[in-house]
Protein backbone atom coordinates (compact mmCIF):
# COMPACT_ATOMS: atom_id res chain seq x y z
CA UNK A 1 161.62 60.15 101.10
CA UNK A 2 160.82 63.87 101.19
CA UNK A 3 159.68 63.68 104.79
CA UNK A 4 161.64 61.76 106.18
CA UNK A 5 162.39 62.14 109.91
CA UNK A 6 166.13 61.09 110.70
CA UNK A 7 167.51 63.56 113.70
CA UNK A 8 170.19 65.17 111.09
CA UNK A 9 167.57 66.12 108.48
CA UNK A 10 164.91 67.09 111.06
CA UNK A 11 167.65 69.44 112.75
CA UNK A 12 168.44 71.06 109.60
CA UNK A 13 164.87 71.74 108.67
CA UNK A 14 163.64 72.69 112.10
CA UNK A 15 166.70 74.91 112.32
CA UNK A 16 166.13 76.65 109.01
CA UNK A 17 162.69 77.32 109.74
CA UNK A 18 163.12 78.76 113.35
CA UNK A 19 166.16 80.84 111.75
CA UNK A 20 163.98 82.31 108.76
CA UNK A 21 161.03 83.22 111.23
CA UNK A 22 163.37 84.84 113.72
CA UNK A 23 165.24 86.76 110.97
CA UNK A 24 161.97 87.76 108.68
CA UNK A 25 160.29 89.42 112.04
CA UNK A 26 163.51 91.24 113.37
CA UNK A 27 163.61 92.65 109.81
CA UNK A 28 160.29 94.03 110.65
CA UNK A 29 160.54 94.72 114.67
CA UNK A 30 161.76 97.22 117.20
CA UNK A 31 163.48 95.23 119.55
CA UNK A 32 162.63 95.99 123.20
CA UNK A 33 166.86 95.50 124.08
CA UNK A 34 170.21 96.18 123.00
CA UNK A 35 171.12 94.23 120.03
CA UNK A 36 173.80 92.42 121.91
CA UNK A 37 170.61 91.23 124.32
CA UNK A 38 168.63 90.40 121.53
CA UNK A 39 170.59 88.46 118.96
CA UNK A 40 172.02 86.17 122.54
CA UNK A 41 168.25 85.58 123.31
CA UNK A 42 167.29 84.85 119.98
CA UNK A 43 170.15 82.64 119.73
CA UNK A 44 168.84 80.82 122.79
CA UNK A 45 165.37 80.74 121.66
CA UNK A 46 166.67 78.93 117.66
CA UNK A 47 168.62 76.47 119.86
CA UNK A 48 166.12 75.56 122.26
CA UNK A 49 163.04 75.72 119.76
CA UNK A 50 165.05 73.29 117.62
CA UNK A 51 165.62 70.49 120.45
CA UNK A 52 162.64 70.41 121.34
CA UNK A 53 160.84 69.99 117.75
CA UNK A 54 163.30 67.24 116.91
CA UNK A 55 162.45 65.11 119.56
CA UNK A 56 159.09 65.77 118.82
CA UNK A 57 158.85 65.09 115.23
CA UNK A 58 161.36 61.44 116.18
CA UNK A 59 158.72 60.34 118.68
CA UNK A 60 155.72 61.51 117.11
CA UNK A 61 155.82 62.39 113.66
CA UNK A 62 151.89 62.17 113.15
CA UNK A 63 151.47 64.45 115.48
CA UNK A 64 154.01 66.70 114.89
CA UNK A 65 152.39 67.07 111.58
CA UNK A 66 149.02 68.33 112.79
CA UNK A 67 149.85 70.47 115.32
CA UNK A 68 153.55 71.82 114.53
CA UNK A 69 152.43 75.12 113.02
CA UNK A 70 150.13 76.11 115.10
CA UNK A 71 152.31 75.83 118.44
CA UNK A 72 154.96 77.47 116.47
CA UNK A 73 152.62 80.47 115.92
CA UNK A 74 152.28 80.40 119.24
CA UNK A 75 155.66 80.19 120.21
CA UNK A 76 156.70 82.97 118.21
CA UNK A 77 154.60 84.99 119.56
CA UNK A 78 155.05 84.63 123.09
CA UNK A 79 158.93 84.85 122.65
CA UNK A 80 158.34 88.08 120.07
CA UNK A 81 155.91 89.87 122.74
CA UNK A 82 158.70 89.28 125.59
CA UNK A 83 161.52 90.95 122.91
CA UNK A 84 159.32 93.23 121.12
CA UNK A 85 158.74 96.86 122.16
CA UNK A 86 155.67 96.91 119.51
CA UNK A 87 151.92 96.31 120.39
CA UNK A 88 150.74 93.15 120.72
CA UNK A 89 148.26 93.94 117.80
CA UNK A 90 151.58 94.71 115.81
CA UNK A 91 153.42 91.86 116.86
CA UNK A 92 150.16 89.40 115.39
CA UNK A 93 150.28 90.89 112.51
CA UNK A 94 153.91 90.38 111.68
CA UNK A 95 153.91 86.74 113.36
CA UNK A 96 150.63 86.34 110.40
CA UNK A 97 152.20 87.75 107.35
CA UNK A 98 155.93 85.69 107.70
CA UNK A 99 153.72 82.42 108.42
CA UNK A 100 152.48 82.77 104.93
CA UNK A 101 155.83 83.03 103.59
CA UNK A 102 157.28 80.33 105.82
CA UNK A 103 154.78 77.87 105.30
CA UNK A 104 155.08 78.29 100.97
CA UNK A 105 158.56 77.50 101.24
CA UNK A 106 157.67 74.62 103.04
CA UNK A 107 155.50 73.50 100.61
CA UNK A 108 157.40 74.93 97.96
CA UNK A 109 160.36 72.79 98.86
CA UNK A 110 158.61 69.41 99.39
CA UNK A 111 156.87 69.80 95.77
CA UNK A 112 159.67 71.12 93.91
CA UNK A 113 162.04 67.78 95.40
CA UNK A 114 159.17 65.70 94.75
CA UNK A 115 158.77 66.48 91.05
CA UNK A 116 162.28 67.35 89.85
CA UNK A 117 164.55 64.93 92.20
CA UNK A 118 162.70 62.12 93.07
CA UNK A 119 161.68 63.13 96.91
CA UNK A 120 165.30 63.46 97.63
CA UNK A 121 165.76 64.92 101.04
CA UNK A 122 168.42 67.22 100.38
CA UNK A 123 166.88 68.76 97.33
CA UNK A 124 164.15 69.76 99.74
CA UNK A 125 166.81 71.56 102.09
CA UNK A 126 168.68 73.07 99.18
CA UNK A 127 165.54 74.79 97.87
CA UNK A 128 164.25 75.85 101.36
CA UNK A 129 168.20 77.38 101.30
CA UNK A 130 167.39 79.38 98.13
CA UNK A 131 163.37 79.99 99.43
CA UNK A 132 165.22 81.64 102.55
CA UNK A 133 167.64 83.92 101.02
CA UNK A 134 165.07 84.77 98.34
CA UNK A 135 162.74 85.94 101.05
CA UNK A 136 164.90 87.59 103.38
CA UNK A 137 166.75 89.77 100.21
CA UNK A 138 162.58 90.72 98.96
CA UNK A 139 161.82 91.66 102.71
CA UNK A 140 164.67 94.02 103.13
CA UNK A 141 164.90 95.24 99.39
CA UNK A 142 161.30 96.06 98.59
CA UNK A 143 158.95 95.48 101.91
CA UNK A 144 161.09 96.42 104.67
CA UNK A 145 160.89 100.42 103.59
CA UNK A 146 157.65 100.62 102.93
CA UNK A 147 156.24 98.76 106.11
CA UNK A 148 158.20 100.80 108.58
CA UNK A 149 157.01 104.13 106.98
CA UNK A 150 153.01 103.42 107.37
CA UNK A 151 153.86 101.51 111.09
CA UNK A 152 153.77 104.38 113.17
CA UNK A 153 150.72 105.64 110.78
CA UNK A 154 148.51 102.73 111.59
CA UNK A 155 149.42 102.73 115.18
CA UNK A 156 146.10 101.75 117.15
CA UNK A 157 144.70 100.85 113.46
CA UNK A 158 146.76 97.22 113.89
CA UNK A 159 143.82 95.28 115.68
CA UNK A 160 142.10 95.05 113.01
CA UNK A 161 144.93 94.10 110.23
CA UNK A 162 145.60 91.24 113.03
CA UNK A 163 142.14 90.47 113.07
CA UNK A 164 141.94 90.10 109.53
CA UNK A 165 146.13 88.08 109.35
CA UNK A 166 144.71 85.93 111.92
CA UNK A 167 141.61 84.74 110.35
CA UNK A 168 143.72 83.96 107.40
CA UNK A 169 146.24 81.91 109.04
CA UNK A 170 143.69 80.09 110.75
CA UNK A 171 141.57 79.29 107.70
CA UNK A 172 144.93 78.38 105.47
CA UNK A 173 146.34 76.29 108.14
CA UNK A 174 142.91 74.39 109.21
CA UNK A 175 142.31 73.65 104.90
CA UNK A 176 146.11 72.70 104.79
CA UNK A 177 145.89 70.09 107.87
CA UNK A 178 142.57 68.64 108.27
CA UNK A 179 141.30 66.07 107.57
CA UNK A 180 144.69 65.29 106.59
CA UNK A 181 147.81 66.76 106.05
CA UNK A 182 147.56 68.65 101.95
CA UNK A 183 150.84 67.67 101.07
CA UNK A 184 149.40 63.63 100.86
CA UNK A 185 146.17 64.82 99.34
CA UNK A 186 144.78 64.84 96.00
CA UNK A 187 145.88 67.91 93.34
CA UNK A 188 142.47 69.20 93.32
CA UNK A 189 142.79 70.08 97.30
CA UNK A 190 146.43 71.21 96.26
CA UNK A 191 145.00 73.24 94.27
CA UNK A 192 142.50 75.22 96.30
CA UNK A 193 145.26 75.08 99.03
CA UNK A 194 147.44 77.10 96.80
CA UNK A 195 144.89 79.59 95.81
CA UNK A 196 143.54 80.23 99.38
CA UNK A 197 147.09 81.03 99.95
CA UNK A 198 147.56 82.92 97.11
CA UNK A 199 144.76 85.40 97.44
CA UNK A 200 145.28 85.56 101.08
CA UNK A 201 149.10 87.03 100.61
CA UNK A 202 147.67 89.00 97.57
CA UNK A 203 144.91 90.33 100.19
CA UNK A 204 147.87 91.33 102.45
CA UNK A 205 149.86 93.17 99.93
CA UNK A 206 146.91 95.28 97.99
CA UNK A 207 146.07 96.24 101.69
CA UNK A 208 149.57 97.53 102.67
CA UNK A 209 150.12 99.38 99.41
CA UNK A 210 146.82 101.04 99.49
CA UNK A 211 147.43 102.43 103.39
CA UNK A 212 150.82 103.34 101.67
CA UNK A 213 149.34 105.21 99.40
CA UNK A 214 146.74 107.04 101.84
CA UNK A 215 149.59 107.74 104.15
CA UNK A 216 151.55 109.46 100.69
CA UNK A 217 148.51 111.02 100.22
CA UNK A 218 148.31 112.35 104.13
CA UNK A 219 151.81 113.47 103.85
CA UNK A 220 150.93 115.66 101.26
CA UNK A 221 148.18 117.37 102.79
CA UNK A 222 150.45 118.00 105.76
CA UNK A 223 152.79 119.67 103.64
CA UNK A 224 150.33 122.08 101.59
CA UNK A 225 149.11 122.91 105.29
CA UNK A 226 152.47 123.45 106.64
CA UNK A 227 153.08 125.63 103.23
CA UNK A 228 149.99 127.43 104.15
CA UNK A 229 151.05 128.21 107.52
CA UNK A 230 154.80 129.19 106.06
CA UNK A 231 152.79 131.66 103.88
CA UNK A 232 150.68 132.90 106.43
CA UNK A 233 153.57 133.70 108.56
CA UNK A 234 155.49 135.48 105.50
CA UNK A 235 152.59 137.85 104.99
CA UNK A 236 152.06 138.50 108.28
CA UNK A 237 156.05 139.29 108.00
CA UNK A 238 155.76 140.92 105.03
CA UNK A 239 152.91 143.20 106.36
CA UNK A 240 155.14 144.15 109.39
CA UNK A 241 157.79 145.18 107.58
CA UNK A 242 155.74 147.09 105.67
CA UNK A 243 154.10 149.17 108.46
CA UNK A 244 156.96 149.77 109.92
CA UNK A 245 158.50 151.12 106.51
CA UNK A 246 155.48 153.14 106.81
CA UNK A 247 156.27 154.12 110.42
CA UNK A 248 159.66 154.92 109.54
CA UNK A 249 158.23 157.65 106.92
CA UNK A 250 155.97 158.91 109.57
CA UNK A 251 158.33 159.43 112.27
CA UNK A 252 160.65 161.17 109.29
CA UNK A 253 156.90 164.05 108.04
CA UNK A 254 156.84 164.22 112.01
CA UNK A 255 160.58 164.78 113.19
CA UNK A 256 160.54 168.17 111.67
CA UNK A 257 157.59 169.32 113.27
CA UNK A 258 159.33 167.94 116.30
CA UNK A 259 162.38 169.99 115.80
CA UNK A 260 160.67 173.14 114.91
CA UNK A 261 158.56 172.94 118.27
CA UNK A 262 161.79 172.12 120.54
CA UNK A 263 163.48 175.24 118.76
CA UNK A 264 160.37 177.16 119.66
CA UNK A 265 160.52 176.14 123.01
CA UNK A 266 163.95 177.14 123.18
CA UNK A 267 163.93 180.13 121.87
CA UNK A 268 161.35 181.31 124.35
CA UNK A 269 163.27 179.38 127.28
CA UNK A 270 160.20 177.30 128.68
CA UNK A 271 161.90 175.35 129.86
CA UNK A 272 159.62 173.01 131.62
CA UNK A 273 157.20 172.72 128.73
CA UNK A 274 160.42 171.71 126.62
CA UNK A 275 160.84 168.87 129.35
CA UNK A 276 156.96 168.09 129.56
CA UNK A 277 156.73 168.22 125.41
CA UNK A 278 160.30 165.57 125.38
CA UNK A 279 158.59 163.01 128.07
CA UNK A 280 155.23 162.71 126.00
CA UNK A 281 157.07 162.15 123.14
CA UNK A 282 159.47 159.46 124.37
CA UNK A 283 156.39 157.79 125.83
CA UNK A 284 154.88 157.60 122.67
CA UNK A 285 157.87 156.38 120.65
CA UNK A 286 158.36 153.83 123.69
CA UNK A 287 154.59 152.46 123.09
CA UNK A 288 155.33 152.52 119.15
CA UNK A 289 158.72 150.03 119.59
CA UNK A 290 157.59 146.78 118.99
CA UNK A 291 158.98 143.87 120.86
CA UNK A 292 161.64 141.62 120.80
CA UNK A 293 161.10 138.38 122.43
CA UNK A 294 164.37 136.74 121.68
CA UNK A 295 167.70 136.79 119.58
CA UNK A 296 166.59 134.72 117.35
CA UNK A 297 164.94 136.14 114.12
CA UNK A 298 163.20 133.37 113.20
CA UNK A 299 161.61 133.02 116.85
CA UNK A 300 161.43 136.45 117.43
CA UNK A 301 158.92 136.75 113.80
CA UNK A 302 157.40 134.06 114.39
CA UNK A 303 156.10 134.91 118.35
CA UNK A 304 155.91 138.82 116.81
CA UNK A 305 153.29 137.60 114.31
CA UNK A 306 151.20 135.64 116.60
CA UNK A 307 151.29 138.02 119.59
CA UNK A 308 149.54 140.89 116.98
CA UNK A 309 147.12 137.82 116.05
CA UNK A 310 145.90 137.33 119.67
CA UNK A 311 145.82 141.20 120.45
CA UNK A 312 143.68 141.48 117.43
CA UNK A 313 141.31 138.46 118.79
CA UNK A 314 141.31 139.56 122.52
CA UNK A 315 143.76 136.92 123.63
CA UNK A 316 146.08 137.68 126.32
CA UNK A 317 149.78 136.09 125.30
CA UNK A 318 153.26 136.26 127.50
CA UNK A 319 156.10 135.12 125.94
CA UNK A 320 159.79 134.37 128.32
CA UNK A 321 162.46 133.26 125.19
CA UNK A 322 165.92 132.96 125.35
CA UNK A 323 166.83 131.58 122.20
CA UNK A 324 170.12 132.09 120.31
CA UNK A 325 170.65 133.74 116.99
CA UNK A 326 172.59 130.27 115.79
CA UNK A 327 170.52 127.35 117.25
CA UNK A 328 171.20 124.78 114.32
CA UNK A 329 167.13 124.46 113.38
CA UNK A 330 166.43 125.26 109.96
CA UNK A 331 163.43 129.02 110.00
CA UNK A 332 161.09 126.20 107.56
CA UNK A 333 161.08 123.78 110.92
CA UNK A 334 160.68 126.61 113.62
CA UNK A 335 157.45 127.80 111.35
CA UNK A 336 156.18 123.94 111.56
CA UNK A 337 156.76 123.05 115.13
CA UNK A 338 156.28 126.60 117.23
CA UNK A 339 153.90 128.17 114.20
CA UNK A 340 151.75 125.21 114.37
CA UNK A 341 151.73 125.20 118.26
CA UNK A 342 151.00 128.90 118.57
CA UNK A 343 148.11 128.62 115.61
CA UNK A 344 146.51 125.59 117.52
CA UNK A 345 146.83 127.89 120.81
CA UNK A 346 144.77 130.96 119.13
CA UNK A 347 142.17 128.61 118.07
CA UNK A 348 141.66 126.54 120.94
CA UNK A 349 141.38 130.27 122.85
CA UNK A 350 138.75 130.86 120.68
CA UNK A 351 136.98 127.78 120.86
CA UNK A 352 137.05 128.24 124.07
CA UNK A 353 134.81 130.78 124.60
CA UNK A 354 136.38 132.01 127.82
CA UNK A 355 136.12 135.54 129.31
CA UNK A 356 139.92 135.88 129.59
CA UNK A 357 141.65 133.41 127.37
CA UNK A 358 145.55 133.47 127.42
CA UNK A 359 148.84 131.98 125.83
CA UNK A 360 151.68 131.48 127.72
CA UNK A 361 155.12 130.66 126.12
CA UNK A 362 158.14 129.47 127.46
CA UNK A 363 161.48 128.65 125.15
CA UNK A 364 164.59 127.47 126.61
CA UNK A 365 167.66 125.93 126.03
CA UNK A 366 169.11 123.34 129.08
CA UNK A 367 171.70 120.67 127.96
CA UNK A 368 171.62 121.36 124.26
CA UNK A 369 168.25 120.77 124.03
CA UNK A 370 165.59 123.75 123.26
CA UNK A 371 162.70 123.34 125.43
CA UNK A 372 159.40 124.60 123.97
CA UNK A 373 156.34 125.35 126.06
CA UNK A 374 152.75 126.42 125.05
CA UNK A 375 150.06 126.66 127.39
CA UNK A 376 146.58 128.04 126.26
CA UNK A 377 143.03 127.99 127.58
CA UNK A 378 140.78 125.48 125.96
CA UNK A 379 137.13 123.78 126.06
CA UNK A 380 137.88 121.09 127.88
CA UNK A 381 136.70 118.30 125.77
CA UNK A 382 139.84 117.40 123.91
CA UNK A 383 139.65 113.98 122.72
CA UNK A 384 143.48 111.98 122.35
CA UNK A 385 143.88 109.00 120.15
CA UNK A 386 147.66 108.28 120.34
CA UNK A 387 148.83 111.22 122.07
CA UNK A 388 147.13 113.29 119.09
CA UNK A 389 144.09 115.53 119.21
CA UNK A 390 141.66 114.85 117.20
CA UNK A 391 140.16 118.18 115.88
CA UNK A 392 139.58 119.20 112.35
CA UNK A 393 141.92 122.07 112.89
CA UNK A 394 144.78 120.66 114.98
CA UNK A 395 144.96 116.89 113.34
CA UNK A 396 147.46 117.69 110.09
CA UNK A 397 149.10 120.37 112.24
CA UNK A 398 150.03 118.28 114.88
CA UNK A 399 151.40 115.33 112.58
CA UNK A 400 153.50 118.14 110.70
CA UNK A 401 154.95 119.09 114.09
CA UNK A 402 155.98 115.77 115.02
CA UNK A 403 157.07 114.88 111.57
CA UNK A 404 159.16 118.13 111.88
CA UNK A 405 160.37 117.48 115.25
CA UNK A 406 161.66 113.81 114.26
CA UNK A 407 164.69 115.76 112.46
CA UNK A 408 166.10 117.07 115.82
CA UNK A 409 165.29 113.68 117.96
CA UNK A 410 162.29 115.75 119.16
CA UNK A 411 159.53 114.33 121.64
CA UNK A 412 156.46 115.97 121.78
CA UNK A 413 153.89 115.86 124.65
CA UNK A 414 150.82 117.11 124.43
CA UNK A 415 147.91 117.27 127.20
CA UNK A 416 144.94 118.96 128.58
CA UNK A 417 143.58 119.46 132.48
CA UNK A 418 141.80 122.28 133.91
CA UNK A 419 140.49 123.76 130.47
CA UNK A 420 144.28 124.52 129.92
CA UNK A 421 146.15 122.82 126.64
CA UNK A 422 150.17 122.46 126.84
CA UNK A 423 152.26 121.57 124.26
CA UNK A 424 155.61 120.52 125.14
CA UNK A 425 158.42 120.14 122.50
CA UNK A 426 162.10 119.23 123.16
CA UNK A 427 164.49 119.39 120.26
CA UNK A 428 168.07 118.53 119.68
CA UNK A 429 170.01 121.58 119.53
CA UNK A 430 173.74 122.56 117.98
């Protein structure tokens, strides 16, 4: 008998199932502990889970029918919320999707040892084996990749792909149990179980692959923006070095005119209006130096190009850097992260409206870590969802600064109070 409830086969199954759940959501999870902590609680949790349902399934096998999969659900997902450090709305959805694939190898196994060996129990274990490996191998190989790159996209979006998991489950699992259990049914409620199933998982994957596919899609915007800005900034570059080429051949037409009036001073011996004539003129090539911010050339551009920006839009900008020539962060990922910041600062200044908008930045280094700070005056009504802005012009910028950032274990913080915007970044440093 396919079903048949001795303790050793009931173990077995109970214990493969429990294992393939456990193993199909860590797979997909960020666990909340140390893997030594996790993999002795979920040890724990297989053996106790296991008892349990084979003492239940002896004693009351009709009822261990009906309700088994839904108090597993539930199971799972109070033990996954205590291990997880993912959302709850996360967390459903996982618990959702591997209860599709858990319960087709049930059913896979029961009908595959019922047609081809007679209803012989350990047929029915022996596929469930191969179902398991099968499914664990396509969850790592071709699913794992893919579902951990659009996670952190869909963040607070997972309510509603929980919502949506849920009401599958709960439709599959009601049509597979009532009025009776599907397995003891006729083939034309087989049938429509299979397809509900079917077009429920299909629902699933079309639905992953097409956020895939708008995150791909995101990801290139972000980088034609961030190419943008990179382009920006080399003009602006390429425009200083060009005045100051043209500086250069000034001060060259001028020094002789210079040198003739110092001889002429000379030669009369005024000598104060040969001091007078030498202060004005250091004053003047003092005013015409520009700055440098920092050691770094990449910084040093960068904060050179955006101070001339907010002087040329009435913006009042300080800059304290100490940042080494060598810091081990590639000139591509200084444009992204401190470009972006210092182009969201100018237009928030602007948006702002304010009499005397500033920027204030503050780059450090403290424990191998560079330390980036931008303050700037804003409206006020900044709106976060997920620690992001939401603004047409700050949105892609943003994302390309924390997508940047992630190379150099960066954290980014971002917040407004007081009509005042900071942006804090903290990269890894060699």
């Amino acid at each position: 008998m396919v079903l048949g409830v001795t303790a050793g086969v009931s173990i077995i199954r109970n214990l493969l199932e429990i294992i393939q759940s456990c193993v199909l959501f860590l797979i997909m999870d960020k666990p909340r502990y140390s893997w030594k902590k996790t993999i002795a609680a979920y040890a724990a949790f297989i053996a106790l889970c296991t008892a349990v349902f084979t003492i239940w399934v002896l004693v009351d096998p009709q009822s261990y029918g009906r309700l088994i999969t839904v108090s597993f659900l539930v199971i799972l997902i109070l033990f996954f919320r205590f291990m997880s450090s993912c959302s709850i709305s996360r967390i459903l959805y996982n618990v959702s999707l591997l209860a599709f694939v858990l319960l087709w190898g049930i059913g896979i196994g029961v009908r595959c040892a019922t047609i081809f060996f007679d209803g012989n129990v350990w047929a029915d274990i022996l596929f469930r084996l191969f179902y398991f490996a099968v499914a664990v191998w396509l969850y790592y190989r071709y699913f794992r990749q893919t579902y951990l790159e659009i996670a952190e996209y869909l963040q607070s979006r997972w309510k509603w792909m929980a919502a949506v998991a849920l009401a599958g489950d709960a439709l599959f699992i009601y049509y597979s149990v009532y009025p009776e259990h599907v397995m003891i049914r006729g083939i034309h409620d087989r049938i429509i179980s299979c397809g509900i199933g079917i077009i429920l998982f299909a629902t699933h994957v079309i639905m992953l692959r097409a956020i895939y596919a708008m995150r791909s899609e995101m990801l290139a915007r972000e980088e034609t923006a961030s190419s943008m800005l990179h382009n920006a900034y080399l003009e602006r570059s390429l425009a200083m070095i060009q005045e100051k080429v043209e500086q250069a051949d000034r001060a060259r037409h001028d020094a002789r005119h210079h040198d003739l009036v110092i001889m002429e001073y000379a030669r009369r011996g005024e000598t104060e209006e040969l001091l007078r004539y030498m202060e004005e003129k250091a004053e003047a090539e003092e005013r015409e130096t520009p700055t440098r911010f920092c050691e770094n050339r990449a910084v040093n551009s960068i904060l050179t190009a955006y101070a001339q920006q907010a002087k040329q839009a009435g913006i009042r900008m300080t800059v304290e850097a100490a940042v080494r020539r060598d810091i081990g962060i590639r000139d591509i990922d200084f444009t992204a992260i401190l470009g972006n910041a210092l182009e969201n600062a100018v237009n928030g200044c602007m948006e702002a409206e304010e009499e005397t908008p500033f920027i204030h930045v503050v780059i450090h280094t403290k424990n191998n870590k560079l330390v980036i700070v931008v303050k700037n005056t804003c409206h006020g009504r900044v709106v976060f969802e997920n620690g992001i802005p939401q603004s047409k012009k700050s949105g892609i910028g943003v994302r390309s600064m924390i997508r940047s950032a992630a190379n150099y274990d960066g954290q980014l913080d971002l917040h407004c109070a007081d009509h005042i915007f900071t942006a804090r970044i903290i990269l890894k440093a060699s």
